[in-house]
C-alpha atoms as a PDB file:
ATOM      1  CA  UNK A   1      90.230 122.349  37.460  1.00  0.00           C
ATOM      2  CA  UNK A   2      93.576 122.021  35.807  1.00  0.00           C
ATOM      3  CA  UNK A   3      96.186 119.578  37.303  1.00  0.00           C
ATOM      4  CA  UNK A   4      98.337 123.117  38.109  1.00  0.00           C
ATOM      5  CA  UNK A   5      95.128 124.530  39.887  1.00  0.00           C
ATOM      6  CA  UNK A   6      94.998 121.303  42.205  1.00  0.00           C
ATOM      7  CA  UNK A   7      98.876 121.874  42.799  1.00  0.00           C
ATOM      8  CA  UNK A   8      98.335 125.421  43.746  1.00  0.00           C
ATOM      9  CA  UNK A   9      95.627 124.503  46.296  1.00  0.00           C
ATOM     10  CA  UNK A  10      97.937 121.902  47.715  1.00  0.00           C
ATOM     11  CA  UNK A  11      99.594 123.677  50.304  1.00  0.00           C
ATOM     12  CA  UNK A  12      96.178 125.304  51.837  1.00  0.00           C
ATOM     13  CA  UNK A  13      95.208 121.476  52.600  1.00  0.00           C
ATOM     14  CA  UNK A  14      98.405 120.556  54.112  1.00  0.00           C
ATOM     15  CA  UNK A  15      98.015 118.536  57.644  1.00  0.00           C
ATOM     16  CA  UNK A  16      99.773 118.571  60.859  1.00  0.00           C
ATOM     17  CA  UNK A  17      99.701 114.974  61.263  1.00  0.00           C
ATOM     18  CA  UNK A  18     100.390 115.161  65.070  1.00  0.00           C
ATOM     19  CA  UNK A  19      97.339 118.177  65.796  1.00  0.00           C
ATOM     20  CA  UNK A  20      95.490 115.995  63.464  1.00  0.00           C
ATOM     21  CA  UNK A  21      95.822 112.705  65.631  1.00  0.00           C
ATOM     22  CA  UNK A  22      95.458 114.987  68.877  1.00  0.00           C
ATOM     23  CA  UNK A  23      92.310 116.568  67.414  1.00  0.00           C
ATOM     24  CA  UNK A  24      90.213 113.309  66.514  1.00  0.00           C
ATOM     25  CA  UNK A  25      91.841 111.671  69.832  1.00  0.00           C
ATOM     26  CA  UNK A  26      89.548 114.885  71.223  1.00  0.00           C
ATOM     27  CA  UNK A  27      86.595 113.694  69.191  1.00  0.00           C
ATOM     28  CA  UNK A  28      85.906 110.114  69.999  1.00  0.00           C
ATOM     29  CA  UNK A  29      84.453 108.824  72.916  1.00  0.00           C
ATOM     30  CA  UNK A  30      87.781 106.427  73.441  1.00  0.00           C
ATOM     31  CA  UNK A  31      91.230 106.481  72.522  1.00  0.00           C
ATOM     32  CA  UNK A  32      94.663 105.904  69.947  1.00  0.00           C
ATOM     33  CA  UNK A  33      97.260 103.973  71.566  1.00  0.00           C
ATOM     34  CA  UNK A  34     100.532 102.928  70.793  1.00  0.00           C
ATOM     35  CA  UNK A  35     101.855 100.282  73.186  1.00  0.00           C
ATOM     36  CA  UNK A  36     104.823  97.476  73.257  1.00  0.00           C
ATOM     37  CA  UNK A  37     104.045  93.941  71.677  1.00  0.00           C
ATOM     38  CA  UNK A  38     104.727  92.640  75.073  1.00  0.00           C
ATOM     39  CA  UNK A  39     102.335  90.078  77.562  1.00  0.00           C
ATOM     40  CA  UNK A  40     101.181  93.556  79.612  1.00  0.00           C
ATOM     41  CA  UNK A  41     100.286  95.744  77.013  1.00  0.00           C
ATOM     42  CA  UNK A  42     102.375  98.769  78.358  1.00  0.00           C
ATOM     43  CA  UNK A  43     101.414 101.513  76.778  1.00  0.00           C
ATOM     44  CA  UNK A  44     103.588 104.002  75.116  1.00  0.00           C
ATOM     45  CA  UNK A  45     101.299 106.760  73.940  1.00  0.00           C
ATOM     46  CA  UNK A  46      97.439 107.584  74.629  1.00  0.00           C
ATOM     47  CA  UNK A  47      95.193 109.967  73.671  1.00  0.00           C
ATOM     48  CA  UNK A  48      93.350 112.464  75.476  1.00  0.00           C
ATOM     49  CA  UNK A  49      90.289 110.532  75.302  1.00  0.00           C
ATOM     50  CA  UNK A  50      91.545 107.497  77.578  1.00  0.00           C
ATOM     51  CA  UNK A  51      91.149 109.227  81.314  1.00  0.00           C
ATOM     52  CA  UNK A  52      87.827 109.667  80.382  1.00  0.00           C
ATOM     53  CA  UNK A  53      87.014 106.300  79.464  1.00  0.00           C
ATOM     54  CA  UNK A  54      89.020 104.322  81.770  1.00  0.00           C
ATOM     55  CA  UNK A  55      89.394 106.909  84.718  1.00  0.00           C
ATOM     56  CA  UNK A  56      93.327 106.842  84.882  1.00  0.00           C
ATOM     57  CA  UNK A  57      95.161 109.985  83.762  1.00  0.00           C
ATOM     58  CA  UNK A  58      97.212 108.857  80.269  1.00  0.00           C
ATOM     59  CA  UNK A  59     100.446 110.572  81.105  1.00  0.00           C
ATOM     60  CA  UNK A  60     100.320 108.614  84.179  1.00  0.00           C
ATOM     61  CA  UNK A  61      99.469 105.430  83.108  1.00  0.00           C
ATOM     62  CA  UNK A  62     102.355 105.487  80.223  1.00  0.00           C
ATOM     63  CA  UNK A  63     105.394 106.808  83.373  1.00  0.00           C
ATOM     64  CA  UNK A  64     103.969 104.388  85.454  1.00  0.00           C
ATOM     65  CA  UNK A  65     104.397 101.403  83.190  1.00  0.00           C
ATOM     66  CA  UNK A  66     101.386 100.354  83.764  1.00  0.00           C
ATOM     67  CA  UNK A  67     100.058  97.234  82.374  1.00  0.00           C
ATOM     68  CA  UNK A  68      96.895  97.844  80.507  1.00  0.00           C
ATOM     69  CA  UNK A  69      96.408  93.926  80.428  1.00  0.00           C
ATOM     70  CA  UNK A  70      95.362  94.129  84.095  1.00  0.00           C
ATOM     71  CA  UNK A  71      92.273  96.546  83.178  1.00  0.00           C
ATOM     72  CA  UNK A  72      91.301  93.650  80.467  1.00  0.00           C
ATOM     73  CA  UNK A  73      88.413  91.744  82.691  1.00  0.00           C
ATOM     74  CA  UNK A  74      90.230  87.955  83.262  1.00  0.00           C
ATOM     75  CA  UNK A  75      87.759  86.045  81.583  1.00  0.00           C
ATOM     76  CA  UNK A  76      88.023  88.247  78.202  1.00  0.00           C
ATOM     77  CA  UNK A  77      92.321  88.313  78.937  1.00  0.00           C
ATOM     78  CA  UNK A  78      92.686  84.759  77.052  1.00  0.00           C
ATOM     79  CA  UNK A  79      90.200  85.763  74.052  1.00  0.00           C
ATOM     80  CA  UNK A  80      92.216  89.414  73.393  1.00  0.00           C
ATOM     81  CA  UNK A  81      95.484  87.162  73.784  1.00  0.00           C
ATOM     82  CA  UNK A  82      94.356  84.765  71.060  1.00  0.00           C
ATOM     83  CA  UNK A  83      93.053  87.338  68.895  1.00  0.00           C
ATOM     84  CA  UNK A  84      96.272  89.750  69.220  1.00  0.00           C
ATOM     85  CA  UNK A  85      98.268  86.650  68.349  1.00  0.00           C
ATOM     86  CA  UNK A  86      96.522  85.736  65.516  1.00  0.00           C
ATOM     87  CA  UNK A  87      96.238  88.697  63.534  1.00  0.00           C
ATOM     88  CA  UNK A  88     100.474  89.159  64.258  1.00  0.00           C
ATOM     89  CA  UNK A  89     100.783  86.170  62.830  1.00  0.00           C
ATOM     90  CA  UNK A  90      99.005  86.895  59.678  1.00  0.00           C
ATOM     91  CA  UNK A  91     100.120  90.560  59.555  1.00  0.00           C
ATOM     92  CA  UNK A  92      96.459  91.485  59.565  1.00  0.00           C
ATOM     93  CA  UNK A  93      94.586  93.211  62.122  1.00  0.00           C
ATOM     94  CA  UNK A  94      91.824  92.552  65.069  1.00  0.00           C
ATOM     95  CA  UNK A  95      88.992  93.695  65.943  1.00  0.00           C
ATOM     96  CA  UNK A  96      87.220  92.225  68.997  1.00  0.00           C
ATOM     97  CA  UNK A  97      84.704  92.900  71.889  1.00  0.00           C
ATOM     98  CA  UNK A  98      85.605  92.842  75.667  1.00  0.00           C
ATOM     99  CA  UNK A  99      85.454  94.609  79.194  1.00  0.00           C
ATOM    100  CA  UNK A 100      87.798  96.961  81.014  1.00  0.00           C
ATOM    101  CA  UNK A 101      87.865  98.237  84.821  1.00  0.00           C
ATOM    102  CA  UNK A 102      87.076 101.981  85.024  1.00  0.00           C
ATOM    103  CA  UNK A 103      88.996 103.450  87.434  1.00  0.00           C
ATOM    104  CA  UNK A 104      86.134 103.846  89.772  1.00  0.00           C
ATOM    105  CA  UNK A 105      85.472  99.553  89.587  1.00  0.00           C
ATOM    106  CA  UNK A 106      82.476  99.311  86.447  1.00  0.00           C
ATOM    107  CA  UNK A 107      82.732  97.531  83.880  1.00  0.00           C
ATOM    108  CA  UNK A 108      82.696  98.732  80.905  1.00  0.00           C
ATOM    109  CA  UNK A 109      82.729  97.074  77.202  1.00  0.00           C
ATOM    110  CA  UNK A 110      85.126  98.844  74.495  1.00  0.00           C
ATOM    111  CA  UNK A 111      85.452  97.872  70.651  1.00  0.00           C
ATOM    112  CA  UNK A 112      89.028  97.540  70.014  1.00  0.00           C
ATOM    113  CA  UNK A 113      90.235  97.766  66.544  1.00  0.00           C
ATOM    114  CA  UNK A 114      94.298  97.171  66.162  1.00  0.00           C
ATOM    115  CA  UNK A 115      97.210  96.118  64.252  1.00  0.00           C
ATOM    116  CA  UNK A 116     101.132  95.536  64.584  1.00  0.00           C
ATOM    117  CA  UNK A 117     103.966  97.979  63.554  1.00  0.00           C
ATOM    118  CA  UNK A 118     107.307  98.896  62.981  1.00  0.00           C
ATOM    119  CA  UNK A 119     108.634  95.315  62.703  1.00  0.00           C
ATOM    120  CA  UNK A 120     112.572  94.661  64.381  1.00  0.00           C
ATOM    121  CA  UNK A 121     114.965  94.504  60.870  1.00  0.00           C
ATOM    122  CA  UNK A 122     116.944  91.883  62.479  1.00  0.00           C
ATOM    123  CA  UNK A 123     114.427  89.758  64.189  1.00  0.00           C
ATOM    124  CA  UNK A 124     110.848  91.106  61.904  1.00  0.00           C
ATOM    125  CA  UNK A 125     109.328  90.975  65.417  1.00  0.00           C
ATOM    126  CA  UNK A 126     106.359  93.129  65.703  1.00  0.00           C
ATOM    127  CA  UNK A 127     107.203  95.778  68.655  1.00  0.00           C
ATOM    128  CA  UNK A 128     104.669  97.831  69.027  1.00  0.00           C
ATOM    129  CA  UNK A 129     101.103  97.794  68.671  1.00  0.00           C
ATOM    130  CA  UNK A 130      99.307 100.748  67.600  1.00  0.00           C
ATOM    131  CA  UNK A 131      95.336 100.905  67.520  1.00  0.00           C
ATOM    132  CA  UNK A 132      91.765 102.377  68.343  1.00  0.00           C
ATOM    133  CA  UNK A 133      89.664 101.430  71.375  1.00  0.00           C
ATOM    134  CA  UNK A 134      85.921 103.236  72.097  1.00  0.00           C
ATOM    135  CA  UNK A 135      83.587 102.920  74.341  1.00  0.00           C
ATOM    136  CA  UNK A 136      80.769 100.310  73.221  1.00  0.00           C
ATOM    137  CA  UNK A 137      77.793 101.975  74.541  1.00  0.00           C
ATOM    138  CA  UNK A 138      74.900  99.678  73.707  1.00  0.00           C
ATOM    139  CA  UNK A 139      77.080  96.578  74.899  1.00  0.00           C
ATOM    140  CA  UNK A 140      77.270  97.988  78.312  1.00  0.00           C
ATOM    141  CA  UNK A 141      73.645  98.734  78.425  1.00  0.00           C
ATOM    142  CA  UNK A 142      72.897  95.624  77.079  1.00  0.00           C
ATOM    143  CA  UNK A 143      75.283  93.989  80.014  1.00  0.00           C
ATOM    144  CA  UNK A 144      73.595  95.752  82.447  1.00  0.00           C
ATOM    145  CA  UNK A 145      70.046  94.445  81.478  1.00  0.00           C
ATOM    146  CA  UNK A 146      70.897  90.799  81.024  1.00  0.00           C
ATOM    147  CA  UNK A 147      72.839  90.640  84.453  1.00  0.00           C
ATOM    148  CA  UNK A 148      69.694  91.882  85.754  1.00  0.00           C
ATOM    149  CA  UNK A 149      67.943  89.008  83.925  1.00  0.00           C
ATOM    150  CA  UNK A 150      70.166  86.653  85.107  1.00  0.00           C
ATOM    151  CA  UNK A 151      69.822  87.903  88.684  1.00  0.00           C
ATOM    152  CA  UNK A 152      65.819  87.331  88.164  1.00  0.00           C
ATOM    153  CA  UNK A 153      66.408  84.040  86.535  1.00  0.00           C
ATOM    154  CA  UNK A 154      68.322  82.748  89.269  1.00  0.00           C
ATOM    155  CA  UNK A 155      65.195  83.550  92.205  1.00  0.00           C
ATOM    156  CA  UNK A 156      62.990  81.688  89.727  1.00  0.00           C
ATOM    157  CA  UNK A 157      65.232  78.657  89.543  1.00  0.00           C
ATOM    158  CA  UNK A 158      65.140  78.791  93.301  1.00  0.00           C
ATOM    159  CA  UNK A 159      61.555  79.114  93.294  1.00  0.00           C
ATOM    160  CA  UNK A 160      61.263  75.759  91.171  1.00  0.00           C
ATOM    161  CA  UNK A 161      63.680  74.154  93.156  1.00  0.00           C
ATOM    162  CA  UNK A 162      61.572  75.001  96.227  1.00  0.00           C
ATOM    163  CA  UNK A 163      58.111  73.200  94.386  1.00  0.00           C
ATOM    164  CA  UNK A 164      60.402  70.146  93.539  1.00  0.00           C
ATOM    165  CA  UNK A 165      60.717  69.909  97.180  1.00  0.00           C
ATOM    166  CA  UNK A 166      57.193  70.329  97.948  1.00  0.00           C
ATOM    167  CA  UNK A 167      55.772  68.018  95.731  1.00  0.00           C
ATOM    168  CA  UNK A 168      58.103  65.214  96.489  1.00  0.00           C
ATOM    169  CA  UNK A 169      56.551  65.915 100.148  1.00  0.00           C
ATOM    170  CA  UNK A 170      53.133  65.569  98.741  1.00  0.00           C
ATOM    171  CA  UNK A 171      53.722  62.223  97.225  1.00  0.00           C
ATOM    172  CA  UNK A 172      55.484  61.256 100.389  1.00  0.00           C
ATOM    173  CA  UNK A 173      52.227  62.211 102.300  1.00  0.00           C
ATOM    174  CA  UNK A 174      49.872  60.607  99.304  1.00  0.00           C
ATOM    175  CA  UNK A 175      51.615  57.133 100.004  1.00  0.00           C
ATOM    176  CA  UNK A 176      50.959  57.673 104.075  1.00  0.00           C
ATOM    177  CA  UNK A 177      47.240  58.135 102.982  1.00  0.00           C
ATOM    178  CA  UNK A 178      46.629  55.200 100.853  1.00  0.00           C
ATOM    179  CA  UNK A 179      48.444  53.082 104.038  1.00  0.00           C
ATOM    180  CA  UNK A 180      46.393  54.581 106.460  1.00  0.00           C
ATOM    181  CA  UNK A 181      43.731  54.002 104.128  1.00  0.00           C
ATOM    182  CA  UNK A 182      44.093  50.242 103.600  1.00  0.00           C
ATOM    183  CA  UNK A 183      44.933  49.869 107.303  1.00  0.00           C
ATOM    184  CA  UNK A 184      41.478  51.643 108.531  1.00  0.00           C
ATOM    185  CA  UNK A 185      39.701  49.673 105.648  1.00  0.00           C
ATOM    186  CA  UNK A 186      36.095  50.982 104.833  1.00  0.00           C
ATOM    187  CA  UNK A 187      36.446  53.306 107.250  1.00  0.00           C
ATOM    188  CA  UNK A 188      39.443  55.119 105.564  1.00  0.00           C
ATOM    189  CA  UNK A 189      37.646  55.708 102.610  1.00  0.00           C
ATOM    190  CA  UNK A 190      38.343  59.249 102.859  1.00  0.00           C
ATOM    191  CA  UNK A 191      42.192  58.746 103.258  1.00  0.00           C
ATOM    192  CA  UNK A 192      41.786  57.199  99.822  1.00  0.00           C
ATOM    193  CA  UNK A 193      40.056  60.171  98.682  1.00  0.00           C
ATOM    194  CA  UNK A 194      42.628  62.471  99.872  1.00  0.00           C
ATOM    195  CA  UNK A 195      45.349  60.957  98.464  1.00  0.00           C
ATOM    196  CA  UNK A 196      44.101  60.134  95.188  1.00  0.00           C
ATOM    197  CA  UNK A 197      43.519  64.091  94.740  1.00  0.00           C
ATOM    198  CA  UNK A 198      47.418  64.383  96.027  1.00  0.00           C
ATOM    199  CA  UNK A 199      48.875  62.041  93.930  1.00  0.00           C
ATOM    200  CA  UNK A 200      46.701  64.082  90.492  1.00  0.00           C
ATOM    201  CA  UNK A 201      47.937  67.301  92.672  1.00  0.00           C
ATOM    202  CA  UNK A 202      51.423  66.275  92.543  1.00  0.00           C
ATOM    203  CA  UNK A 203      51.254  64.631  89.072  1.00  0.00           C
ATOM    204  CA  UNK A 204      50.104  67.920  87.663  1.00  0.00           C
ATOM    205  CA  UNK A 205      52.235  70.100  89.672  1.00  0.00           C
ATOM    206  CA  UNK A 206      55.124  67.393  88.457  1.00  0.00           C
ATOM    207  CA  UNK A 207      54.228  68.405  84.590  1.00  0.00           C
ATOM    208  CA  UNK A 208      54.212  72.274  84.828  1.00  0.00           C
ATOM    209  CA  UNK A 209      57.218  71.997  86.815  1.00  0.00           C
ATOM    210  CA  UNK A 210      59.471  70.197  84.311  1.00  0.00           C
ATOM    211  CA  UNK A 211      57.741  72.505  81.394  1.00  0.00           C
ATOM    212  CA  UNK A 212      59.253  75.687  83.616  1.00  0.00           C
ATOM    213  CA  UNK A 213      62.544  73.927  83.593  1.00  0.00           C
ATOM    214  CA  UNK A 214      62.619  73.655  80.295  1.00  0.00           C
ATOM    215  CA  UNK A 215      61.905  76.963  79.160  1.00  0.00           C
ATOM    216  CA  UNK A 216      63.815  78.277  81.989  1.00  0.00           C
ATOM    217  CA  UNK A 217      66.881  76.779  80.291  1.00  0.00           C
ATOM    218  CA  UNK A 218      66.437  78.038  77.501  1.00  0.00           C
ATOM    219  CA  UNK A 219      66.194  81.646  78.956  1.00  0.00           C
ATOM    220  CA  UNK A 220      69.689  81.069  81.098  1.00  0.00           C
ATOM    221  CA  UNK A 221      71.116  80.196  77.625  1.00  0.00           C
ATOM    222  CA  UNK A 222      69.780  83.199  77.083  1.00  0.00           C
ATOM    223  CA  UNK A 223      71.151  85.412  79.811  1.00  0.00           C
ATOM    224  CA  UNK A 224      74.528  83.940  80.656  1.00  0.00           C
ATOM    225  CA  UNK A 225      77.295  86.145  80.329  1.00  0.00           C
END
């Protein structure tokens, strides 16, 4: 195809840059925002797509003024913060995991990829910030399960807690036996007995115990989130 050819098809390719943006805003399961470089993160513009992730009508949200920093969950705030500050200052872009509040209270995690614009000529302050945010299925999912590990992890730590208790008891008990023992002389030969099987009792029940500790920090390592 000739260089002329190309030219001719030209036009028959030509793109409505605002359908276009409104069409893929259709298409993703998240939105395009534009908001103001500004400690909220008012929006100024959202795509269709963010009612249905978040729950909050855009048109809405954007009159309203809300502040989409308050949807940001607080202990991911500071990390979005740093990272949104960062990549101003090197006129680069972020990308970064984190959780928002639907609307209806869940959770949800969202893959935010963004950058700075339209810089002020007299100041070169970024002020706006335009970007993509979707929903991050498999992190959710993923959230879901290891709260329910922690939740699980937690009764077993109690559980441990609970033999800690009961062997210290044991030993406690053992020590009564060996001084009724000595007291009753040949005739508390069985109170030896006894507690020399408490005291291996507790001994071994002492040894599993601190090997379930172990491993069960390991697995809150694990879990924490």
């Amino acid at each position: 195809m000739t260089g002329g050819e190309r030219a001719m098809l030209a036009p028959a390719f030509a793109i409505d840059l605002e359908e276009f943006t409104l069409s893929i805003g259709r298409r993703i399961d998240g939105f395009l925002y534009r908001g103001l470089n500004s400690d909220d993160y008012a929006m100024c513009w959202l795509s269709s797509g963010f009612e249905a992730l978040t729950g909050y009508p855009a048109d809405r949200f954007v009159a309203e003024r809300k502040a989409f920093a308050d949807l940001i969950h607080p202990d991911d705030l500071g990390a979005v913060n740093a990272a949104v500050a960062d990549a101003l200052e090197r006129t680069g872009r972020w990308q970064l995991f984190y959780r928002i509040r639907h609307a209806s209270g869940d959770w949800v995690y969202v893959l935010e990829t963004g950058g700075g614009c339209a810089p002020d000529p007299a100041t070169g302050r970024v002020l706006y910030l335009d970007g993509l945010i979707v929903e991050a299925g498999r992190m959710t999912e993923l959230a879901g399960r290891l709260e329910t590990g922690q939740a699980a992890v937690e009764l077993i730590n109690a559980s441990v807690r609970e033999i800690v208790r009961t062997l210290k008891t044991l030993r406690l008990l053992a020590l009564n036996a060996r001084i009724e023992a000595a007291r009753a002389n040949e005739h508390g030969a069985g109170f030896g007995v006894v507690a020399q099987e408490m005291v291996a009792l507790a001994d071994t029940g002492e040894t599993v115990t601190r090997a379930i500790e172990v491993e069960l920090k390991s697995l809150n390592a694990v879990v924490r989130i």
